[in-house]
Protein backbone atom coordinates (compact mmCIF):
# COMPACT_ATOMS: atom_id res chain seq x y z
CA UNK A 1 12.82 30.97 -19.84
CA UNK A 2 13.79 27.17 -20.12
CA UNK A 3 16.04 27.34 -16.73
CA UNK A 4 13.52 29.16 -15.05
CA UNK A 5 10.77 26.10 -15.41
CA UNK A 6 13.30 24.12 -15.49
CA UNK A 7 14.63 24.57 -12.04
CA UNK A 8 10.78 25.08 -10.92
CA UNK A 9 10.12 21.65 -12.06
CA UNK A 10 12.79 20.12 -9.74
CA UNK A 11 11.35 21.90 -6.99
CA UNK A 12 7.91 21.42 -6.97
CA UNK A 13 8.54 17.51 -7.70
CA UNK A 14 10.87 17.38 -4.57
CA UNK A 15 7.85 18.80 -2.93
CA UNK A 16 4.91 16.74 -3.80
CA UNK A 17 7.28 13.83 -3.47
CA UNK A 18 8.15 14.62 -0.17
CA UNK A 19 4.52 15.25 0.78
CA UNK A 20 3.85 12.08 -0.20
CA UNK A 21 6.72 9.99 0.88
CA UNK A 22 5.60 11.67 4.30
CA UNK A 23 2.25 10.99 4.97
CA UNK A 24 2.30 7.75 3.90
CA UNK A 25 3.91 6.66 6.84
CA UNK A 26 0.63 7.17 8.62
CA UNK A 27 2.93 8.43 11.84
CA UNK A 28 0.81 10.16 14.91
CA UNK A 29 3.17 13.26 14.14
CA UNK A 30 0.76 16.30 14.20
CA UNK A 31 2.71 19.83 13.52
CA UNK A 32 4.97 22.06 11.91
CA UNK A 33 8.23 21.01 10.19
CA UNK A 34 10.18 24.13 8.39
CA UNK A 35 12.69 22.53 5.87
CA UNK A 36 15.14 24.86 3.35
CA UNK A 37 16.25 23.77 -0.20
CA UNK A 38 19.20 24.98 -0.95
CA UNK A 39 20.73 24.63 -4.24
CA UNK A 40 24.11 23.67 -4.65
CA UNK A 41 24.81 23.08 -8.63
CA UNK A 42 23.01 23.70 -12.09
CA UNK A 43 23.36 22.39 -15.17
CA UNK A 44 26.05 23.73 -16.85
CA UNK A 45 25.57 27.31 -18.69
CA UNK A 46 22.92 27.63 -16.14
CA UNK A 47 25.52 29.01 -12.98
CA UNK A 48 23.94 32.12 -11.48
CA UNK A 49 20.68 31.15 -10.97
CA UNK A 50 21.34 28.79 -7.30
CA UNK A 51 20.32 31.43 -5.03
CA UNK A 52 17.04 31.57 -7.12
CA UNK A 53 15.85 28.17 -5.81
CA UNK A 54 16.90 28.85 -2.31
CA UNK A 55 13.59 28.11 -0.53
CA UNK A 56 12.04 27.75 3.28
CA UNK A 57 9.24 25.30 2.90
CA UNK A 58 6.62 25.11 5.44
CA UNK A 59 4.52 21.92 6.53
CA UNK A 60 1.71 20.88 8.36
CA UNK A 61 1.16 17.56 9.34
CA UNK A 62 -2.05 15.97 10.75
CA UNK A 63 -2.79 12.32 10.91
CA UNK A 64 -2.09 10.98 7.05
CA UNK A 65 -2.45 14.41 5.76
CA UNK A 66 -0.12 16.92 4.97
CA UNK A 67 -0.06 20.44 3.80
CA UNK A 68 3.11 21.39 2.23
CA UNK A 69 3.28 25.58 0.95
CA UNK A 70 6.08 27.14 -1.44
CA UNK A 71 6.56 30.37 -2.70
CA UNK A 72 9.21 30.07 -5.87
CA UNK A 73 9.59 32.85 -8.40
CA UNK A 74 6.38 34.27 -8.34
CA UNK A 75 4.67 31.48 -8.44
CA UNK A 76 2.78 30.32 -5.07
CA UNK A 77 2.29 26.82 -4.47
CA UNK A 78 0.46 24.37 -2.22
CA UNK A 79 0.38 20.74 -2.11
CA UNK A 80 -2.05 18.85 0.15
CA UNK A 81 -1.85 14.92 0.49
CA UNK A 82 -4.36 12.76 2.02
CA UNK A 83 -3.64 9.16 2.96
CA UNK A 84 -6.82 7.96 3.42
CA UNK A 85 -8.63 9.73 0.17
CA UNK A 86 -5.44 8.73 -1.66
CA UNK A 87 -5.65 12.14 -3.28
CA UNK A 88 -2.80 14.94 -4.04
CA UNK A 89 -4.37 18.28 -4.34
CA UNK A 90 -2.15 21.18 -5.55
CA UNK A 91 -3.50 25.06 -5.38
CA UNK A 92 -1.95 27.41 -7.67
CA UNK A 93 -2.12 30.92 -8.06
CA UNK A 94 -0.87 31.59 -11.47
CA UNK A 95 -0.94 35.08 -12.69
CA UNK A 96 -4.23 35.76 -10.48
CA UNK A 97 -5.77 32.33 -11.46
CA UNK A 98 -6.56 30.28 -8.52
CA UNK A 99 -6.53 26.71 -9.55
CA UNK A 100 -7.22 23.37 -7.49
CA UNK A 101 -5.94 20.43 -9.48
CA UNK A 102 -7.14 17.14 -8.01
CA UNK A 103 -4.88 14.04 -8.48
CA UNK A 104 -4.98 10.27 -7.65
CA UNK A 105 -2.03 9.46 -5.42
CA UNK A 106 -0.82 7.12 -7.28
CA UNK A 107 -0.43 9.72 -10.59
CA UNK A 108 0.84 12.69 -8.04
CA UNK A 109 3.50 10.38 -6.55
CA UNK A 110 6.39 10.08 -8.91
CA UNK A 111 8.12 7.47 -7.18
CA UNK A 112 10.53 6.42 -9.21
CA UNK A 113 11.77 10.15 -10.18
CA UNK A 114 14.61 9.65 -7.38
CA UNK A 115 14.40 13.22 -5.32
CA UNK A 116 12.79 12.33 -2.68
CA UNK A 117 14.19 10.73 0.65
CA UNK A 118 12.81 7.16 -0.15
CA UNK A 119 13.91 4.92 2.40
CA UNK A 120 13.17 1.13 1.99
CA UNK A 121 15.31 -0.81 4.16
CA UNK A 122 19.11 -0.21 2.55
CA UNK A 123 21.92 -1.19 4.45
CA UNK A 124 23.05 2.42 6.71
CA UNK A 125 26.61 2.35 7.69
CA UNK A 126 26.94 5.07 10.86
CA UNK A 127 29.97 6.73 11.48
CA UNK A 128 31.32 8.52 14.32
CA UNK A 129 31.39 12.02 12.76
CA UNK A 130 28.91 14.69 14.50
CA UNK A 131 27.62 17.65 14.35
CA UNK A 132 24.82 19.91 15.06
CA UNK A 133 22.44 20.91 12.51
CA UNK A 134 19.34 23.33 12.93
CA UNK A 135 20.32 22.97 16.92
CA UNK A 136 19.89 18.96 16.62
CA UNK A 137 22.55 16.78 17.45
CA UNK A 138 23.53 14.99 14.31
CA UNK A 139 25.72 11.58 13.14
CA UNK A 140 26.25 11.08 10.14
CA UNK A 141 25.21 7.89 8.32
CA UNK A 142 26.19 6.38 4.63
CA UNK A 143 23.07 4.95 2.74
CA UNK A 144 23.87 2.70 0.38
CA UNK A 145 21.25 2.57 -2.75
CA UNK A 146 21.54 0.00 -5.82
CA UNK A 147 22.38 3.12 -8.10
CA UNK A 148 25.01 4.50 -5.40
CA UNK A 149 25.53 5.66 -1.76
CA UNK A 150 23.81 9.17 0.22
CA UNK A 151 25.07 11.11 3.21
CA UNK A 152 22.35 11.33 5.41
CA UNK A 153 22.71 13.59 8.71
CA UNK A 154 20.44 11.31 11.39
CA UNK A 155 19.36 13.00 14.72
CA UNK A 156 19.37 10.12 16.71
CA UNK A 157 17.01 11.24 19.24
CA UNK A 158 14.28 12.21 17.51
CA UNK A 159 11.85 9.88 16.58
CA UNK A 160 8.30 11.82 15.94
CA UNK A 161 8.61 13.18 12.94
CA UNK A 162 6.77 12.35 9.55
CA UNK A 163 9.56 10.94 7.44
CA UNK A 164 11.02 8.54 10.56
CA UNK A 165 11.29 5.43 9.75
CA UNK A 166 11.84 2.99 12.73
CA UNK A 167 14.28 1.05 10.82
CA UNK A 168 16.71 4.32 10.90
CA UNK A 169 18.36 5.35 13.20
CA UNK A 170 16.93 8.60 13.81
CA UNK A 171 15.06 11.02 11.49
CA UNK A 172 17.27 12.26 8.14
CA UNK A 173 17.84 16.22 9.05
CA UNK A 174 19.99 17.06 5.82
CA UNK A 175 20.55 15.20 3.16
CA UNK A 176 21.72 15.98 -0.94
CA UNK A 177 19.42 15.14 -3.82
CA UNK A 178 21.45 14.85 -7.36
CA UNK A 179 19.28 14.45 -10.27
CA UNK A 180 19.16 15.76 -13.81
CA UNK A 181 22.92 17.69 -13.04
CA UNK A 182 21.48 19.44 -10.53
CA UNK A 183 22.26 18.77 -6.57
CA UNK A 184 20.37 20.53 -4.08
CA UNK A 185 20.60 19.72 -0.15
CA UNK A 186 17.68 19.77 1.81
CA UNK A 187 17.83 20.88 5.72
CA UNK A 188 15.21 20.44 8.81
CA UNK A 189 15.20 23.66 10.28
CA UNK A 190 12.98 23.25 12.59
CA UNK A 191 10.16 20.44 14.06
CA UNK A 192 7.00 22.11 16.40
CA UNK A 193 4.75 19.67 17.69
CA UNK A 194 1.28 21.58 18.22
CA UNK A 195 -2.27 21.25 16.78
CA UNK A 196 -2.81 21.72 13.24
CA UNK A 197 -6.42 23.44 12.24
CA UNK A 198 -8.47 20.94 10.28
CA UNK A 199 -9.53 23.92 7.86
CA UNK A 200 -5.25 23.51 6.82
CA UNK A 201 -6.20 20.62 4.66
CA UNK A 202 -9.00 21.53 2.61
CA UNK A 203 -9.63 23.66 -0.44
CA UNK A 204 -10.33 27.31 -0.31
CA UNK A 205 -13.64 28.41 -1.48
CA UNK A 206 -11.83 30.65 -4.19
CA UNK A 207 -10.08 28.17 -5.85
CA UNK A 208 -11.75 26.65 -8.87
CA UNK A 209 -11.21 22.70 -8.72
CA UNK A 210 -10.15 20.86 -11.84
CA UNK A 211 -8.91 17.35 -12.54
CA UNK A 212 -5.48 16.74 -14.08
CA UNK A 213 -6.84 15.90 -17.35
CA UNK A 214 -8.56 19.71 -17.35
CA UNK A 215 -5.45 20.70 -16.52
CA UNK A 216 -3.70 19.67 -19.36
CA UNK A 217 -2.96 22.94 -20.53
CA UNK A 218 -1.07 24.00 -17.79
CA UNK A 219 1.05 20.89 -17.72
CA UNK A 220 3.88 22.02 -19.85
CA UNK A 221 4.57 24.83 -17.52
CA UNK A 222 4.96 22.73 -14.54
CA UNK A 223 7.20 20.09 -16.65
CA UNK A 224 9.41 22.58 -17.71
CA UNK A 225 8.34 22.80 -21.41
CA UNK A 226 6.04 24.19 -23.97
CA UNK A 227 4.13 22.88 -26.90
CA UNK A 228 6.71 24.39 -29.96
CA UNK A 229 9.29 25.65 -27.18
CA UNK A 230 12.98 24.99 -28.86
């Protein structure tokens, strides 16, 4: 039971960190990006359980919002970020219990947690190895962070996208995240420009809306831990 929150806790913070790291570059990108997590090492004792976080991930982008849905172990999740309310909104349906939990940005944004793509202006070294990933023409690029260095696949020629950043050189299409001994690598499969229903970012009417602190009971779940758990 502790590897199975565990590994759902690394997932569903690459998630809302990657909703968030997305919309807040406020880019005209309205759509459909389909991105897989793939999971490529576990703690050890833990081998076995990779093809258990294998995931497709589907987004919808509109404006600064984004709508980010996961379906992990039995568990289905949604995240929905909005820029301008500065709110993080997650709907769970946990064992038939359709919860809304409402959060401030800035306490549903774990920035400093390190799994998300976080791009601030490090140096990118280019090099001239290729190849095509999700059918995108892809170069591969060195990022070089204070605590170390990333390979980042760059598709040079595509520039709308959410997580572009116009001081890359193209948007990241795969990429490895290593934290906590585990190293998953995360893949674009696929980006569909088209209109995105405004109903797509708000809450269902049969979800029950609570703030984080009434959600406090809940909490150890999605951490990975339980009050007394050895």
């Amino acid at each position: 039971m502790n590897t199975f929150r565990s590994l759902f806790a690394v997932v569903a913070t690459v998630i809302l960190n990657f909703s968030v790291t997305s919309v807040s570059a406020q880019s005209s990108f309205e759509g459909i990006v389909t991105t897989e997590i793939k999971m490529l090492e576990v703690p050890k004792g833990e081998e076995g359980m990779e093809g258990l976080m294998n995931q497709t991930m589907t987004s919808y982008f509109k404006g600064g919002r984004s709508r980010i849905e996961m379906t992990s172990m039995g568990m289905n999740s949604i995240i929905i970020s909005d820029q301008d309310k500065k709110e993080v909104t997650m709907l769970m349906d946990m064992l038939g219990q359709k919860i809304a939990m409402v959060m401030p940005m800035e306490e549903g944004s774990p920035s400093d947690s390190g799994m998300e793509f976080g791009y601030e202006g490090e140096k990118i070294t280019m090099t001239n190895e290729t190849k095509t990933i999700s059918g995108y023409s892809c170069r591969k690029g060195i990022v070089q962070f204070e605590e170390g260095q990333m390979e980042v696949w760059f598709a040079e020629s595509v520039k709308e996208f959410p997580m572009y950043d116009s001081r890359m050189p193209g948007v990241p299409i795969q990429y490895i995240v290593d934290e906590d001994d585990m190293k998953m690598q995360i893949t674009v499969k696929e980006i569909k420009s088209q209109s995105v229903p405004e109903k797509m970012f708000s809450v269902p009417s049969e979800y029950t809306v609570k703030s984080a602190g009434d959600m406090e009971q809940f909490m150890p779940f999605i951490q990975g831990a339980e009050e007394g758990e050895d």
